[in-house]
PDB file of N, CA and C in Angstrom:
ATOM      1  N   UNK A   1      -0.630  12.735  19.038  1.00  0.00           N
ATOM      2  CA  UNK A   1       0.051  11.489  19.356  1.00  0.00           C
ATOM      3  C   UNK A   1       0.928  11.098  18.168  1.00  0.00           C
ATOM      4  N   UNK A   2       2.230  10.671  18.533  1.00  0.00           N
ATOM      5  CA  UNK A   2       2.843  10.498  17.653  1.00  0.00           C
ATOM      6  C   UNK A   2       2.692   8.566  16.954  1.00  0.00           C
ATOM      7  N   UNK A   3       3.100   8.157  16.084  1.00  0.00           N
ATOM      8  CA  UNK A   3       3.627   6.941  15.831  1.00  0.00           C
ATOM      9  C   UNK A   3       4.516   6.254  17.323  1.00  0.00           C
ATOM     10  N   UNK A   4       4.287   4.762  17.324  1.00  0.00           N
ATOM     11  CA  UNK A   4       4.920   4.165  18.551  1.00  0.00           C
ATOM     12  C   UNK A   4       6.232   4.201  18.378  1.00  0.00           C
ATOM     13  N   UNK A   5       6.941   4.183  19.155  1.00  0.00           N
ATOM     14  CA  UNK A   5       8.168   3.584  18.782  1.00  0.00           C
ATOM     15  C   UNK A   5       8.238   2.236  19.279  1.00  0.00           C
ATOM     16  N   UNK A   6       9.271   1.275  17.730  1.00  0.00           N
ATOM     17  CA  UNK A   6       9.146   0.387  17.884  1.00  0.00           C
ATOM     18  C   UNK A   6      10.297  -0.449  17.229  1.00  0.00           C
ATOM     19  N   UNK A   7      10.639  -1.511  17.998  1.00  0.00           N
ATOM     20  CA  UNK A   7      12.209  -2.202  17.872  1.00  0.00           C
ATOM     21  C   UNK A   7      11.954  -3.251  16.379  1.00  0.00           C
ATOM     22  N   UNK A   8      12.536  -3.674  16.332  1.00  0.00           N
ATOM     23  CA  UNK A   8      13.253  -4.928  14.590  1.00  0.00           C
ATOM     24  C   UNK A   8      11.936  -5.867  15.580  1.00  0.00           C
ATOM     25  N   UNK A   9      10.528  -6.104  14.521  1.00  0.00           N
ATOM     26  CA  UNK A   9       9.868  -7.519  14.865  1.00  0.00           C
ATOM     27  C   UNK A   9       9.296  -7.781  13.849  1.00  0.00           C
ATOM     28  N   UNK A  10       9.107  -9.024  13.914  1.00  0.00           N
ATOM     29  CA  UNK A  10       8.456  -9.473  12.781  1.00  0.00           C
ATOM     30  C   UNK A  10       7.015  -9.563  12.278  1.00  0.00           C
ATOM     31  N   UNK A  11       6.746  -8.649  11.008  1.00  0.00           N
ATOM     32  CA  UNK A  11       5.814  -8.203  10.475  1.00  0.00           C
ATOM     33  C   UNK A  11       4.857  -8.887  10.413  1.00  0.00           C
ATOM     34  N   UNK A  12       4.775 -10.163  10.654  1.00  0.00           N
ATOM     35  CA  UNK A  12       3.297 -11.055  10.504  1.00  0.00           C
ATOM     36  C   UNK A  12       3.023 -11.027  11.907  1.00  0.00           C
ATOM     37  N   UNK A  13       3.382 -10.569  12.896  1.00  0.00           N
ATOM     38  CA  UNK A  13       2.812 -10.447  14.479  1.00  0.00           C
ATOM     39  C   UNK A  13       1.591  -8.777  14.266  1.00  0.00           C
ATOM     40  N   UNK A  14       1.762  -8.328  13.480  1.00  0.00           N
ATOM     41  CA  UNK A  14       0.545  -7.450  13.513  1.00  0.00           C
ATOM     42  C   UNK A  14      -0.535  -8.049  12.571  1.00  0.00           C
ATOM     43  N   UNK A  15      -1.832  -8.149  13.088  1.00  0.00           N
ATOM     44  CA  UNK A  15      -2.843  -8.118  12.437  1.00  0.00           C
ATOM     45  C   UNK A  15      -3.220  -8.501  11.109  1.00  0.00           C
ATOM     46  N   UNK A  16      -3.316  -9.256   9.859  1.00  0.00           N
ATOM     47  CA  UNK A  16      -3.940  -8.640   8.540  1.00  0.00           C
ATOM     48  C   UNK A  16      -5.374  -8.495   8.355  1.00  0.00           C
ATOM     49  N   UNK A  17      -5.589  -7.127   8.256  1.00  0.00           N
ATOM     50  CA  UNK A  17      -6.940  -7.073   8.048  1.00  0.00           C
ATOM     51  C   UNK A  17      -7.318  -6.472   6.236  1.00  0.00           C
ATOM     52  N   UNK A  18      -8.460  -7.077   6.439  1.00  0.00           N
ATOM     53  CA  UNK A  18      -9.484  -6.098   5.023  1.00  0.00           C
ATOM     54  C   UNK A  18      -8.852  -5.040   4.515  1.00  0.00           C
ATOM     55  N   UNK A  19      -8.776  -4.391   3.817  1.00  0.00           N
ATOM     56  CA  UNK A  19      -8.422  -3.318   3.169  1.00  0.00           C
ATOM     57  C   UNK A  19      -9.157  -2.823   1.817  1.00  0.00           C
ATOM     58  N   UNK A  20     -10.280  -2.078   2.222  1.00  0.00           N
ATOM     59  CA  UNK A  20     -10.934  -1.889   1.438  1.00  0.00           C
ATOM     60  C   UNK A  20     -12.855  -2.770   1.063  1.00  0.00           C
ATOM     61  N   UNK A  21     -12.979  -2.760  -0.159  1.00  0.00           N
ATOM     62  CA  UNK A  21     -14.113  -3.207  -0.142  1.00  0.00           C
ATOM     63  C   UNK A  21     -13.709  -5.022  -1.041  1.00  0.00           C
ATOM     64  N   UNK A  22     -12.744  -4.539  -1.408  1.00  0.00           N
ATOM     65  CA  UNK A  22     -12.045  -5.571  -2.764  1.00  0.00           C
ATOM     66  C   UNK A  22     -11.106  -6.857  -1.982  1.00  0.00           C
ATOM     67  N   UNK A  23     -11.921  -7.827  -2.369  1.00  0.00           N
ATOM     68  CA  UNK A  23     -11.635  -9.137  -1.956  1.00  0.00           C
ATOM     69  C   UNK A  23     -10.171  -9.497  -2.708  1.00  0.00           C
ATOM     70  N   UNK A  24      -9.247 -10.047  -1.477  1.00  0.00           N
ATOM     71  CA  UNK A  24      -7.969 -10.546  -1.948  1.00  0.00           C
ATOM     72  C   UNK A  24      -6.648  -9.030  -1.324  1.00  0.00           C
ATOM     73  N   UNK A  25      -7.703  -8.040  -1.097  1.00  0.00           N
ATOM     74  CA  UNK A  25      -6.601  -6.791  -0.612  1.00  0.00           C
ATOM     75  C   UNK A  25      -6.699  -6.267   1.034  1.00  0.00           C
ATOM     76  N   UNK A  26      -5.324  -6.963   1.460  1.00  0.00           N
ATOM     77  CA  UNK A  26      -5.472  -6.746   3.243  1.00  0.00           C
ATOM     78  C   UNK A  26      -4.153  -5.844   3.494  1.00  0.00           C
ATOM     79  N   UNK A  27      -4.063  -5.534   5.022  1.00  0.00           N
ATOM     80  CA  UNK A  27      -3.228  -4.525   5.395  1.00  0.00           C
ATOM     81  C   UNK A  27      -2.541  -5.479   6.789  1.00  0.00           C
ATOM     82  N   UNK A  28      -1.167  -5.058   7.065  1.00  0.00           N
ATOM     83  CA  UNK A  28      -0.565  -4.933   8.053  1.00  0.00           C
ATOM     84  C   UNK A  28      -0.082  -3.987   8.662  1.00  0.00           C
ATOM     85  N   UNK A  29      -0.989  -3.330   9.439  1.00  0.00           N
ATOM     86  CA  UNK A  29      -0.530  -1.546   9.870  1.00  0.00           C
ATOM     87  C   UNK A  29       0.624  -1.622  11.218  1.00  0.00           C
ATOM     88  N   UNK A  30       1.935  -1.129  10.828  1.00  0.00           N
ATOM     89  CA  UNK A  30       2.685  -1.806  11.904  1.00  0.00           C
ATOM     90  C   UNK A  30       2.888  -0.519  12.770  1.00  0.00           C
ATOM     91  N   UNK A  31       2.717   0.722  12.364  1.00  0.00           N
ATOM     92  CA  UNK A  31       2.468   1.824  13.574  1.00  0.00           C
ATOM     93  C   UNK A  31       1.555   2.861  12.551  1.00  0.00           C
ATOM     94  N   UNK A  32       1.151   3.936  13.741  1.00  0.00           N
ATOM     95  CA  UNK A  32       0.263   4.674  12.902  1.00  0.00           C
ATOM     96  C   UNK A  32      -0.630   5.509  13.748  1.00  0.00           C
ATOM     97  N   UNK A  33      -0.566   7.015  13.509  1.00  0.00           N
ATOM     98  CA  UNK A  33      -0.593   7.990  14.177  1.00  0.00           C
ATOM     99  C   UNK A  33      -1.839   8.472  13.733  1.00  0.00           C
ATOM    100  N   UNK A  34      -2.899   7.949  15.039  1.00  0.00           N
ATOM    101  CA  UNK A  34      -4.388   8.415  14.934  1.00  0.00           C
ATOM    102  C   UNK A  34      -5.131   9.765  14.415  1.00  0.00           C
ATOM    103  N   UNK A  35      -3.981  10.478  14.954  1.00  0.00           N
ATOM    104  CA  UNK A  35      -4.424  12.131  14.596  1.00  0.00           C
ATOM    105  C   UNK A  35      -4.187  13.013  13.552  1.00  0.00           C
ATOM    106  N   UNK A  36      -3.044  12.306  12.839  1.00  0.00           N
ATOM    107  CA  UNK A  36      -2.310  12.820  11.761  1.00  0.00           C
ATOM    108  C   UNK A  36      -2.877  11.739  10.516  1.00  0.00           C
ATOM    109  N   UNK A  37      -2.850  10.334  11.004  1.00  0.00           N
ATOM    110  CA  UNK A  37      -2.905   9.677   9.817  1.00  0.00           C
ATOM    111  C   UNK A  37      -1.766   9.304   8.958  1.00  0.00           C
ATOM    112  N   UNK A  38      -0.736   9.381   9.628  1.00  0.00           N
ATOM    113  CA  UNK A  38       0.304   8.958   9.238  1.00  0.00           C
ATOM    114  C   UNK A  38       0.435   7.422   9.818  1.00  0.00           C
ATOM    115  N   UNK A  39       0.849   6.803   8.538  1.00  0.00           N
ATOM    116  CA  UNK A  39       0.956   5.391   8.662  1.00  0.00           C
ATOM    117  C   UNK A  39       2.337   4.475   7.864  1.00  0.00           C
ATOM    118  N   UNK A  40       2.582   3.655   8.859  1.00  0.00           N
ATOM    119  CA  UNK A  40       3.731   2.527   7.869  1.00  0.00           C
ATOM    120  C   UNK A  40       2.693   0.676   8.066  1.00  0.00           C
ATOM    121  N   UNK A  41       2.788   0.920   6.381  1.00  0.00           N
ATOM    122  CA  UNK A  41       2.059  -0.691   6.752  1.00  0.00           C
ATOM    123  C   UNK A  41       2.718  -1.583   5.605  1.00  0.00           C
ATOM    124  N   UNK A  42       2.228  -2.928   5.824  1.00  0.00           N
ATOM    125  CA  UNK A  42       2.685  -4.026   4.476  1.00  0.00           C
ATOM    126  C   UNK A  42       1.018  -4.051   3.575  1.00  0.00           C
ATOM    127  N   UNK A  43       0.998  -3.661   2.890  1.00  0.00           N
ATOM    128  CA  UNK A  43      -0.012  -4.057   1.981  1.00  0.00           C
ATOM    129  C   UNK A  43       0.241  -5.288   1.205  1.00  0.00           C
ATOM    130  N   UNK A  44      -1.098  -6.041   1.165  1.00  0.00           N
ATOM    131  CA  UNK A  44      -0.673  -7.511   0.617  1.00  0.00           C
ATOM    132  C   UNK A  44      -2.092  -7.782  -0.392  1.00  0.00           C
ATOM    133  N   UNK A  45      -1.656  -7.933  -1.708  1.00  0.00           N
ATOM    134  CA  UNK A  45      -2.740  -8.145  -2.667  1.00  0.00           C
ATOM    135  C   UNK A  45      -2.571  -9.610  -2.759  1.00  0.00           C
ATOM    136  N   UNK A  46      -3.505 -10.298  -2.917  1.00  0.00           N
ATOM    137  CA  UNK A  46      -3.479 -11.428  -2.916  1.00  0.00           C
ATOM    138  C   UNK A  46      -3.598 -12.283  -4.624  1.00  0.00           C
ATOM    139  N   UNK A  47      -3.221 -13.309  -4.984  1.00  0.00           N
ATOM    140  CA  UNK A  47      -3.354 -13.358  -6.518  1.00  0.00           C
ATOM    141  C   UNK A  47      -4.554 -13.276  -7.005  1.00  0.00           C
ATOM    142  N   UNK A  48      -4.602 -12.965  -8.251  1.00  0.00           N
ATOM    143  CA  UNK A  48      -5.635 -12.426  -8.636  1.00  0.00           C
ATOM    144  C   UNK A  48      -6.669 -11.035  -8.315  1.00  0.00           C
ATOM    145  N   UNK A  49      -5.946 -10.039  -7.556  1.00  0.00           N
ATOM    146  CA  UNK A  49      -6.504  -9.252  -7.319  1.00  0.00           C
ATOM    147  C   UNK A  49      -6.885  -8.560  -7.609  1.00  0.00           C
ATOM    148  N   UNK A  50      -8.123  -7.927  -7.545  1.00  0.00           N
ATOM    149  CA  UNK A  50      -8.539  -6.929  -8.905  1.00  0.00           C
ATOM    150  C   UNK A  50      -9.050  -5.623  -8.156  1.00  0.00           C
ATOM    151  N   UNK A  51      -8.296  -3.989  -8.303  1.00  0.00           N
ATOM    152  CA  UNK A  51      -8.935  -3.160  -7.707  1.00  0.00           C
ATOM    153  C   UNK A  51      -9.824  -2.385  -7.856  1.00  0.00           C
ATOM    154  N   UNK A  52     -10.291  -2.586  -9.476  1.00  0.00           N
ATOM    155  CA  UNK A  52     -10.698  -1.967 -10.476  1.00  0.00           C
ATOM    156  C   UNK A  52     -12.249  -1.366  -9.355  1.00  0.00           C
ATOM    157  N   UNK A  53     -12.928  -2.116  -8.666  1.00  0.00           N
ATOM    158  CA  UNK A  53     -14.259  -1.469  -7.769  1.00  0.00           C
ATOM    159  C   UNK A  53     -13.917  -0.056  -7.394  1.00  0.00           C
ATOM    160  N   UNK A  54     -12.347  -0.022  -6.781  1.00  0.00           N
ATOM    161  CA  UNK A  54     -11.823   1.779  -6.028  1.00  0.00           C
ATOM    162  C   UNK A  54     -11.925   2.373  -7.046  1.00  0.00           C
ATOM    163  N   UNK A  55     -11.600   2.197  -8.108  1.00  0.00           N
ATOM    164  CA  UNK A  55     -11.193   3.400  -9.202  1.00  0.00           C
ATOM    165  C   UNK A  55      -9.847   3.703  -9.524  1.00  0.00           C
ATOM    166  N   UNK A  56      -9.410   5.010 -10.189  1.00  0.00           N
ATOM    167  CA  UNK A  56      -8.144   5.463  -9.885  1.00  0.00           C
ATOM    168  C   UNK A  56      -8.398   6.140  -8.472  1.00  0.00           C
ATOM    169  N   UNK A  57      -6.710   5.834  -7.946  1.00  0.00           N
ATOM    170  CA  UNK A  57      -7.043   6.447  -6.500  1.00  0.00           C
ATOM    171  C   UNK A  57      -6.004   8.159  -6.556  1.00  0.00           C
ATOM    172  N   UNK A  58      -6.488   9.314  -5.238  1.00  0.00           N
ATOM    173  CA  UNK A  58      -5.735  10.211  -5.627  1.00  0.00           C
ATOM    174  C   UNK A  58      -6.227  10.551  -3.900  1.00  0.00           C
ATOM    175  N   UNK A  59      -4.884  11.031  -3.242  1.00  0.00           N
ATOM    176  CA  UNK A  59      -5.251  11.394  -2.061  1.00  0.00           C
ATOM    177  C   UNK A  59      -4.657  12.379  -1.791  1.00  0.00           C
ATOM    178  N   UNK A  60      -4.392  13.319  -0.782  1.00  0.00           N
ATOM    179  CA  UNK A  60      -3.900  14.598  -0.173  1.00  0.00           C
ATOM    180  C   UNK A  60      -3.100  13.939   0.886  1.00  0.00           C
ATOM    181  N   UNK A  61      -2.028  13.359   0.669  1.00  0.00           N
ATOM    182  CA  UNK A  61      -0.960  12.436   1.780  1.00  0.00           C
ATOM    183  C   UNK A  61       0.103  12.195   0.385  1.00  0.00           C
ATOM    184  N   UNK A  62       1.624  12.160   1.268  1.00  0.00           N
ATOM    185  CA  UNK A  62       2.745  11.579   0.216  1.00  0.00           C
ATOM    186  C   UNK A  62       2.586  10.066   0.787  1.00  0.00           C
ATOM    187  N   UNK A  63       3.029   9.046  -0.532  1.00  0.00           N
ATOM    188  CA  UNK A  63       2.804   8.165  -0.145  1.00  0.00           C
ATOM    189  C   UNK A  63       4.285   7.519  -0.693  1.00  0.00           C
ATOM    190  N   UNK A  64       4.793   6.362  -0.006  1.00  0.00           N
ATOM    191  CA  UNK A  64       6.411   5.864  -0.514  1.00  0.00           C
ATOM    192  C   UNK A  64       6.247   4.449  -0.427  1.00  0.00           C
ATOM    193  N   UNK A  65       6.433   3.537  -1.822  1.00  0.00           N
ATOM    194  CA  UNK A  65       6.169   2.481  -1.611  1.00  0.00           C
ATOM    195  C   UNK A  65       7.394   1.650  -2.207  1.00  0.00           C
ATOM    196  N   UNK A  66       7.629   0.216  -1.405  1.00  0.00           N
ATOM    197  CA  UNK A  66       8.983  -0.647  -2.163  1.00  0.00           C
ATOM    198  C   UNK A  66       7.756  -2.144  -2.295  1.00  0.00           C
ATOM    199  N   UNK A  67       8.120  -2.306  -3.602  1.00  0.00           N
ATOM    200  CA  UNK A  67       7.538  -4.080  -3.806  1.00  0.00           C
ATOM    201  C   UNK A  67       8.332  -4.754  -3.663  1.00  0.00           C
ATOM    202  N   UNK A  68       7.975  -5.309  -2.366  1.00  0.00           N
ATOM    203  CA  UNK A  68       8.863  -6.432  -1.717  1.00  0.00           C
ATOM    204  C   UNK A  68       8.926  -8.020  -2.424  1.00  0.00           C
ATOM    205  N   UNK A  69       7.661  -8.367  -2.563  1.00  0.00           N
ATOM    206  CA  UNK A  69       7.725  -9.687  -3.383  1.00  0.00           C
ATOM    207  C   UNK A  69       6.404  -9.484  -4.126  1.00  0.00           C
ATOM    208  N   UNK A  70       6.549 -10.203  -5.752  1.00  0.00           N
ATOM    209  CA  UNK A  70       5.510 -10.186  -6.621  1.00  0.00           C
ATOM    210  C   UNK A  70       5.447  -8.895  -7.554  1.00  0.00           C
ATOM    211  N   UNK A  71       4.275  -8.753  -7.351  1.00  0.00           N
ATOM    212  CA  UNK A  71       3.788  -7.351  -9.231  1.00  0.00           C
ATOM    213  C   UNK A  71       2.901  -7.094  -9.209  1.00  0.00           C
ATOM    214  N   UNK A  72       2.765  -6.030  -9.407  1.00  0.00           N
ATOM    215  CA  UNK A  72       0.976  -5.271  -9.672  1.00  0.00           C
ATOM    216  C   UNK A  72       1.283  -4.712 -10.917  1.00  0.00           C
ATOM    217  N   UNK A  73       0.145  -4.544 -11.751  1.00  0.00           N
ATOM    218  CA  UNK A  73      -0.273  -3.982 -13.004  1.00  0.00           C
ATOM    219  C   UNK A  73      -1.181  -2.703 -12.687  1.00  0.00           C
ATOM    220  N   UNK A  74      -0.668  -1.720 -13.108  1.00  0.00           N
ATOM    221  CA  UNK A  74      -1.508  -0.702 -13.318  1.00  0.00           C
ATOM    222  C   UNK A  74      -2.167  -0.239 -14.355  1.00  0.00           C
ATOM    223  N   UNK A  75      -3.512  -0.487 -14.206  1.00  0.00           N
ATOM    224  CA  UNK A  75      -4.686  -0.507 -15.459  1.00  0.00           C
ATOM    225  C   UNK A  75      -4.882   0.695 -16.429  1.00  0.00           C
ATOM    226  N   UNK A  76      -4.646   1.505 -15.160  1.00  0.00           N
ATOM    227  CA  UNK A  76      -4.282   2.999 -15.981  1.00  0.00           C
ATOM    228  C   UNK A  76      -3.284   3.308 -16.831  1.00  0.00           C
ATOM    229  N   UNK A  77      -2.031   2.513 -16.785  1.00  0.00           N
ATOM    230  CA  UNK A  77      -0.779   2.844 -17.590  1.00  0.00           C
ATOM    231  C   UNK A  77      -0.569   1.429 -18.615  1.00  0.00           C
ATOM    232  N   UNK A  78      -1.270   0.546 -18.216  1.00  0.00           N
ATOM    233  CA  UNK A  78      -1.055  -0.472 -18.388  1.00  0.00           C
ATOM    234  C   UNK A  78       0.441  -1.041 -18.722  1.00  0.00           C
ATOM    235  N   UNK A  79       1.078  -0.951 -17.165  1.00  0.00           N
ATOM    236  CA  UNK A  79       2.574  -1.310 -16.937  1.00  0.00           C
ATOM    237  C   UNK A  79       2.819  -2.163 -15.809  1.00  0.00           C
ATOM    238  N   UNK A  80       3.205  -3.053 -15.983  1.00  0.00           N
ATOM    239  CA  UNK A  80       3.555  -3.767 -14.948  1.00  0.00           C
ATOM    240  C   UNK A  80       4.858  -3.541 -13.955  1.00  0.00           C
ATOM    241  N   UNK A  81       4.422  -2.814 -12.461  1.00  0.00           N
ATOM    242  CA  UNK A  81       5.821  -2.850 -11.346  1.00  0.00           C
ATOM    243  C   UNK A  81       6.313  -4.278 -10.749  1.00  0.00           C
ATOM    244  N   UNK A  82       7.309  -4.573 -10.284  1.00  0.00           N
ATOM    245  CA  UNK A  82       7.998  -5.552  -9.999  1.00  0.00           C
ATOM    246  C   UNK A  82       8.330  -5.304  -8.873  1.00  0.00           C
ATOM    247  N   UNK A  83       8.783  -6.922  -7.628  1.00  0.00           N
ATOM    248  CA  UNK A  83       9.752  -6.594  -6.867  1.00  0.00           C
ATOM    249  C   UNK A  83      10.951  -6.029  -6.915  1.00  0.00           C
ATOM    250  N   UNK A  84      11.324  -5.082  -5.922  1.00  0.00           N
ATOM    251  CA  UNK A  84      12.303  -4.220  -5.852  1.00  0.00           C
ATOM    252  C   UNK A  84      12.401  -3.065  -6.420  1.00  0.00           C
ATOM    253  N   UNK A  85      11.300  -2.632  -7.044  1.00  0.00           N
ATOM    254  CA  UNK A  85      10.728  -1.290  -7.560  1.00  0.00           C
ATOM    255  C   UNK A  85      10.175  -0.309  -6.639  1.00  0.00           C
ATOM    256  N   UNK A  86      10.393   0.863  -6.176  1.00  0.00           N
ATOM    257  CA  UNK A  86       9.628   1.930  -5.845  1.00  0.00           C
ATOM    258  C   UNK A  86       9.214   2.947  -6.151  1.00  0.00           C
ATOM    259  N   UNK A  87       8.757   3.275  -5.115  1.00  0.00           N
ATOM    260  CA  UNK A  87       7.085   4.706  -5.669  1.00  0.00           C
ATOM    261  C   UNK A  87       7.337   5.556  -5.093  1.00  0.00           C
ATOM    262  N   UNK A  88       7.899   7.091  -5.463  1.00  0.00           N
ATOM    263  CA  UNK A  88       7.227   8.246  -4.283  1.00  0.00           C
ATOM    264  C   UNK A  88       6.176   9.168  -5.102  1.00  0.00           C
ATOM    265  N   UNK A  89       4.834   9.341  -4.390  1.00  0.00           N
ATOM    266  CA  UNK A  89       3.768   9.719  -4.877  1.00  0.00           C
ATOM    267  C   UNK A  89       3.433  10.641  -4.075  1.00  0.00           C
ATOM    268  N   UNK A  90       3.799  11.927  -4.470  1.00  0.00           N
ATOM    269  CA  UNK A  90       2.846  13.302  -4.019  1.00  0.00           C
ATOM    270  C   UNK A  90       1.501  13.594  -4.068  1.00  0.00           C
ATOM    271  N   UNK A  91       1.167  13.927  -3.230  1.00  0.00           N
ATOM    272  CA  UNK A  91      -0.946  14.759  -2.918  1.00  0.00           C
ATOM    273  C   UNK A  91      -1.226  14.942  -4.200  1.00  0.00           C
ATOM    274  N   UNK A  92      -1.999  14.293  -4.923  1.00  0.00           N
ATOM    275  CA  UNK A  92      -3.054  14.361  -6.327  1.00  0.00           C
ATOM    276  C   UNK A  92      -2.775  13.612  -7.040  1.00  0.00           C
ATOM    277  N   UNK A  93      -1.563  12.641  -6.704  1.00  0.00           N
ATOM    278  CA  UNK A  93      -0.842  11.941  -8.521  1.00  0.00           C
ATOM    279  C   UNK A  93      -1.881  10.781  -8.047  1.00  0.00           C
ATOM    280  N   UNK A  94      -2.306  10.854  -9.284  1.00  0.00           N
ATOM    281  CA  UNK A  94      -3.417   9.389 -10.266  1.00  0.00           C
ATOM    282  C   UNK A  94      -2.575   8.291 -10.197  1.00  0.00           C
ATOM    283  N   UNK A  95      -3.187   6.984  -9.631  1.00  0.00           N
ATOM    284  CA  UNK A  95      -2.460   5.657 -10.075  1.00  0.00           C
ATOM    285  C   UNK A  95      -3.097   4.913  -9.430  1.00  0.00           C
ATOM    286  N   UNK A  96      -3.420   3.970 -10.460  1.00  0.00           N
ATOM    287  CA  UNK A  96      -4.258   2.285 -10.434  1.00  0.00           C
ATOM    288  C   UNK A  96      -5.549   2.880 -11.184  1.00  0.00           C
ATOM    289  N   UNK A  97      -6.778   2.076 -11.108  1.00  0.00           N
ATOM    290  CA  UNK A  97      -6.535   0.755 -10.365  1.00  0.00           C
ATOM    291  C   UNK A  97      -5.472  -0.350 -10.505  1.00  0.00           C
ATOM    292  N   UNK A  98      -5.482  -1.390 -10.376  1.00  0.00           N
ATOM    293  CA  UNK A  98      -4.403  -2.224 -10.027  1.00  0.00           C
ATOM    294  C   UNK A  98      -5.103  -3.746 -10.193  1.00  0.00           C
ATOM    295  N   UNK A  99      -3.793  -4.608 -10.783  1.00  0.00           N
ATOM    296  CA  UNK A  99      -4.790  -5.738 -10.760  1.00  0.00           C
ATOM    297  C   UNK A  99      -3.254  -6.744 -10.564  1.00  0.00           C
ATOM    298  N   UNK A 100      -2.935  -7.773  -9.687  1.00  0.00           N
ATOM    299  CA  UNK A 100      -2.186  -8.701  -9.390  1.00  0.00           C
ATOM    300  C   UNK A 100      -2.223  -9.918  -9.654  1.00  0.00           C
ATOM    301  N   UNK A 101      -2.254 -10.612 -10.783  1.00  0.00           N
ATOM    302  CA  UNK A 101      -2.250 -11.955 -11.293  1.00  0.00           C
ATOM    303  C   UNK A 101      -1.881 -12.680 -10.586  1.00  0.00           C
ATOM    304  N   UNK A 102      -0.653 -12.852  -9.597  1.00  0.00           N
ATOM    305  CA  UNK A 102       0.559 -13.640  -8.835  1.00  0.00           C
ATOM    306  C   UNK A 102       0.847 -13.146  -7.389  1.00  0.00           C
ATOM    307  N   UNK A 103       0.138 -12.070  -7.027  1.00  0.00           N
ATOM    308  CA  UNK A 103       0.173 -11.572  -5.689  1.00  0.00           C
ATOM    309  C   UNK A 103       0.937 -10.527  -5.578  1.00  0.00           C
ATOM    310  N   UNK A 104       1.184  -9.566  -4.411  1.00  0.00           N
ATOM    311  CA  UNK A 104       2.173  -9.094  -4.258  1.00  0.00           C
ATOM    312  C   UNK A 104       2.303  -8.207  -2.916  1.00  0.00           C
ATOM    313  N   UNK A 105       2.705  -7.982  -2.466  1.00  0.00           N
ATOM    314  CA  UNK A 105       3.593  -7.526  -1.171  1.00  0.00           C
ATOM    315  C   UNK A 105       4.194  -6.255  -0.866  1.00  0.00           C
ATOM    316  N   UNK A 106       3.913  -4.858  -0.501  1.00  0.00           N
ATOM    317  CA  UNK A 106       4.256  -3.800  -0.485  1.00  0.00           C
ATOM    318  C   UNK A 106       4.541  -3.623   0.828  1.00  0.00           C
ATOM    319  N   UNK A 107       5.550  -2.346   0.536  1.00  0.00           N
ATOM    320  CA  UNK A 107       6.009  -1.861   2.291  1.00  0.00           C
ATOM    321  C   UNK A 107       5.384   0.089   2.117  1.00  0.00           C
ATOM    322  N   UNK A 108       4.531   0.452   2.596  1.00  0.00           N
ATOM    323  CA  UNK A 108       4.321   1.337   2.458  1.00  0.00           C
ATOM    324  C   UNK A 108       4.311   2.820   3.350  1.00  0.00           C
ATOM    325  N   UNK A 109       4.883   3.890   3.404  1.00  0.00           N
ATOM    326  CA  UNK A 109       5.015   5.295   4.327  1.00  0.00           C
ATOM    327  C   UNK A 109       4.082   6.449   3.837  1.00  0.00           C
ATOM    328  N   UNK A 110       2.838   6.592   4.628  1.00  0.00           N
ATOM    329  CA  UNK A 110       2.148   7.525   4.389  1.00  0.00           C
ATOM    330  C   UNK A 110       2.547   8.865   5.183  1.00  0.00           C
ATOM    331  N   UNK A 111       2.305   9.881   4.396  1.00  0.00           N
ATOM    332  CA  UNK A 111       3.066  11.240   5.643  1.00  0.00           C
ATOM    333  C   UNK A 111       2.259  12.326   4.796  1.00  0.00           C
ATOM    334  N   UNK A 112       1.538  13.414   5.922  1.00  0.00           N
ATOM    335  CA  UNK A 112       1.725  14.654   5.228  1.00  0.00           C
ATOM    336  C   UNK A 112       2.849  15.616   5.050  1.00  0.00           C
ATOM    337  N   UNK A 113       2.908  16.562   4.951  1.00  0.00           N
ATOM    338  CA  UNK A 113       4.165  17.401   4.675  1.00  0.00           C
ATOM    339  C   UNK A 113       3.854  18.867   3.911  1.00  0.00           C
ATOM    340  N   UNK A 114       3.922  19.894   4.761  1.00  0.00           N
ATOM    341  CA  UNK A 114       3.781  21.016   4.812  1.00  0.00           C
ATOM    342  C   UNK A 114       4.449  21.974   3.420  1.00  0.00           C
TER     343      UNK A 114
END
């Protein structure tokens, strides 16, 4: 099954749920392909968020991210990203945990790729 197709709507009509075990970090999954695991969502850290419980994270998926509004700190580099900054992260690359003083707002594309 592929991803839905789906027209220009507005992103707070899907869902925010939990994300994770870490209080303050939810998801807006706006399509997303059961079998593959391919996903486009808004990730939303809330202020003060702290991810430090996950660890560093490292997965077998490319992942592409734009910070739409706000900043995350990455504990591991100890560097702070900004709105209007992006990420492309290949299968194994290390990054976070993560910690958000002020909140922040991601648009994110998960995909495998052969």
């Amino acid at each position: 099954m592929a991803k839905p197709e789906l027209e220009f709507t507005d992103y707070r009509q899907f869902e925010e749920k939990p994300f994770s075990a870490v209080e303050g970090l939810t998801e807006r999954v706006i399509a997303k392909d059961p079998d593959s695991g391919v996903a486009t969502r808004i990730l939303i850290f809330a202020p003060n968020t702290d991810t430090t419980p996950n660890g560093v994270q490292v997965h077998d998926f490319w992942e592409e991210l734009y910070i739409i509004e706000g900043s995350i700190i990455d504990l591991s580099l100890n560097q702070e990203f900004t709105a209007g900054m992006v990420a492309c992260r290949p299968p194994g690359m290390k990054h976070g945990p993560w910690i958000s003083p002020n909140g922040c707002k991601t648009f994110e594309v998960r995909y495998y790729s052969k």
